[in-house]
C-alpha atoms as a PDB file:
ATOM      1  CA  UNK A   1      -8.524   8.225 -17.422  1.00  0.00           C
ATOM      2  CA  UNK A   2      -9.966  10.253 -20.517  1.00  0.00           C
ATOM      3  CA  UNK A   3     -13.761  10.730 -20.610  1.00  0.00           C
ATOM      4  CA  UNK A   4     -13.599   7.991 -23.129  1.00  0.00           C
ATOM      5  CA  UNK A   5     -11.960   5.519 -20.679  1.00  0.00           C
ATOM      6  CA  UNK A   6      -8.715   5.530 -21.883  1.00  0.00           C
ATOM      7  CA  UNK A   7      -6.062   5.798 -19.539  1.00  0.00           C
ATOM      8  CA  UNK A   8      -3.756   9.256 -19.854  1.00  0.00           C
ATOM      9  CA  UNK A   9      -0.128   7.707 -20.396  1.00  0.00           C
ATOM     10  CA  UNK A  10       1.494  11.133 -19.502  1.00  0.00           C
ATOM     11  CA  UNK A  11       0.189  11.413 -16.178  1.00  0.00           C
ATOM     12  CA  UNK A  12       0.081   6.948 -15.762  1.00  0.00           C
ATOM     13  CA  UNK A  13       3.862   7.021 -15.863  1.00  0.00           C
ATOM     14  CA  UNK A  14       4.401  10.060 -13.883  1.00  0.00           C
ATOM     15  CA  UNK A  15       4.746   8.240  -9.997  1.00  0.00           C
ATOM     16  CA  UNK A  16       7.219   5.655 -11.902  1.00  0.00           C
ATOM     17  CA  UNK A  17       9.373   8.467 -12.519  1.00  0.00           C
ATOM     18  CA  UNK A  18      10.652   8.873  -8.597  1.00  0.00           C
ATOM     19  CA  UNK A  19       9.273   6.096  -6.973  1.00  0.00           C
ATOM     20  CA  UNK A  20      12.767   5.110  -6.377  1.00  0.00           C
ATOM     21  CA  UNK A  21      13.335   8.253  -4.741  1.00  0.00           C
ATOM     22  CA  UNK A  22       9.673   8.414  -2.945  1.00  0.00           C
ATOM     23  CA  UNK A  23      10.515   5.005  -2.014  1.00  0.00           C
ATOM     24  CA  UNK A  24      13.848   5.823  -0.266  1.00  0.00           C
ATOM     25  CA  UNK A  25      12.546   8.888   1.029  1.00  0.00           C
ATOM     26  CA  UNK A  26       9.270   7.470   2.964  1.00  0.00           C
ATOM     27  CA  UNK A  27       9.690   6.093   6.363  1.00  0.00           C
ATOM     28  CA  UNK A  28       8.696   2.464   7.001  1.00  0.00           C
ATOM     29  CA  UNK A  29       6.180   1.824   9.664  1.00  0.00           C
ATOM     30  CA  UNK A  30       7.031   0.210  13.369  1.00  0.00           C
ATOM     31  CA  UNK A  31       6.005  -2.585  14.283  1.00  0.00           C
ATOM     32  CA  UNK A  32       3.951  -1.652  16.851  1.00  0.00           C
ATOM     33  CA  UNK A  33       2.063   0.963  15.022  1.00  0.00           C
ATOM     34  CA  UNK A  34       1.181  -2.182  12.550  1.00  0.00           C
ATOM     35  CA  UNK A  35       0.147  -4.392  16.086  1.00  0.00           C
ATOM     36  CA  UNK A  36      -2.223  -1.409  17.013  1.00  0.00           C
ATOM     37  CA  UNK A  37      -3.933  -1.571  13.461  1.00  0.00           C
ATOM     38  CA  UNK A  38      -4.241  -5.341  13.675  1.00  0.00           C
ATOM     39  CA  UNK A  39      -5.734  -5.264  17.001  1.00  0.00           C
ATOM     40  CA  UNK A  40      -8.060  -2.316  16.622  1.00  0.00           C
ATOM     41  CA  UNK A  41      -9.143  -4.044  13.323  1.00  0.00           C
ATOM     42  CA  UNK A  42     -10.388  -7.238  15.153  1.00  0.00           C
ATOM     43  CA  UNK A  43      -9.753  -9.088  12.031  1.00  0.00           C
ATOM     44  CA  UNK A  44     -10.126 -12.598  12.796  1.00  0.00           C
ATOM     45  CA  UNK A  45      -9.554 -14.787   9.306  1.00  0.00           C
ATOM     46  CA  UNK A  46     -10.891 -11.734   7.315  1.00  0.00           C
ATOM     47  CA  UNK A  47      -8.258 -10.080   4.903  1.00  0.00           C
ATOM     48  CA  UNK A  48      -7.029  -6.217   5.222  1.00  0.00           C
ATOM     49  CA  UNK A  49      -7.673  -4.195   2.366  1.00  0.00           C
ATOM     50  CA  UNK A  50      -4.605  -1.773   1.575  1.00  0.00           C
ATOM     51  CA  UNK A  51      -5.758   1.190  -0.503  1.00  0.00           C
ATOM     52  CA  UNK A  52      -3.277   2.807  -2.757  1.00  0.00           C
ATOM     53  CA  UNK A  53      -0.324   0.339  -2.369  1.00  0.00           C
ATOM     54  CA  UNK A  54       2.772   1.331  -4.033  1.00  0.00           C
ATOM     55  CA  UNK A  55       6.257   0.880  -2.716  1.00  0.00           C
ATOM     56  CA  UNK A  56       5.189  -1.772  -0.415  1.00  0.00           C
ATOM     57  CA  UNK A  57       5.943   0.404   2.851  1.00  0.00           C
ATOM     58  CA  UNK A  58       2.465  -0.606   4.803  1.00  0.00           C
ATOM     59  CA  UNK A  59       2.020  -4.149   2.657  1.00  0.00           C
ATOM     60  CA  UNK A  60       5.154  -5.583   4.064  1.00  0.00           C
ATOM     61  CA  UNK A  61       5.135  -5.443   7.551  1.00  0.00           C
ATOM     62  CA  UNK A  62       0.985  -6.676   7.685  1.00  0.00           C
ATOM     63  CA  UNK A  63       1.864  -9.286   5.173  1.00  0.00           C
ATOM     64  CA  UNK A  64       4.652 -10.676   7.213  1.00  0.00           C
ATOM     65  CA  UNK A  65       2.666 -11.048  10.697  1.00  0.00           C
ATOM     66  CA  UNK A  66       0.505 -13.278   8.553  1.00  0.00           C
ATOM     67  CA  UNK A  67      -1.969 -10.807   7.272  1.00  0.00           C
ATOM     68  CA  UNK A  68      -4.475 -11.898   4.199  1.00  0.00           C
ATOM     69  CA  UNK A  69      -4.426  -8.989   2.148  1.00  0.00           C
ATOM     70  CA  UNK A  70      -5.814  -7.378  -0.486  1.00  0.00           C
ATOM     71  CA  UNK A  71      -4.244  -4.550  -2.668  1.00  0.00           C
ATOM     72  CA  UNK A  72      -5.428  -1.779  -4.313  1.00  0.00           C
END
């Protein structure tokens, strides 16, 4: 963002450029890795709070064991 709060187009758009790539290129995570985080978390009914989702590559495998989450 500018210092007048406007958000810099240019550099906005430049991830969307090779996110396909990024996307391809990033490993997923195991399933066990995301077991460890859920235990160690000790969530109960409270949501997990993803910071910096993009492709999906951490959202996915929490959200499909059932995890309430919330996206940044």
């Amino acid at each position: 963002m500018t210092a007048e709060g406007q958000v810099d187009m240019a550099r906005s758009q430049v991830f969307g450029e090779v996110a396909e790539l990024y996307d391809a290129a990033r490993p997923g995570y195991s399933n066990e890795l995301v077991a460890d985080v859920l235990a160690y978390a000790s969530l109960g009914d409270r949501a997990a709070v993803e910071i910096g989702a993009g492709t999906g590559k951490a959202t996915v495998p929490f959200a499909e064991l059932g995890t309430p989450l919330v996206c940044s």
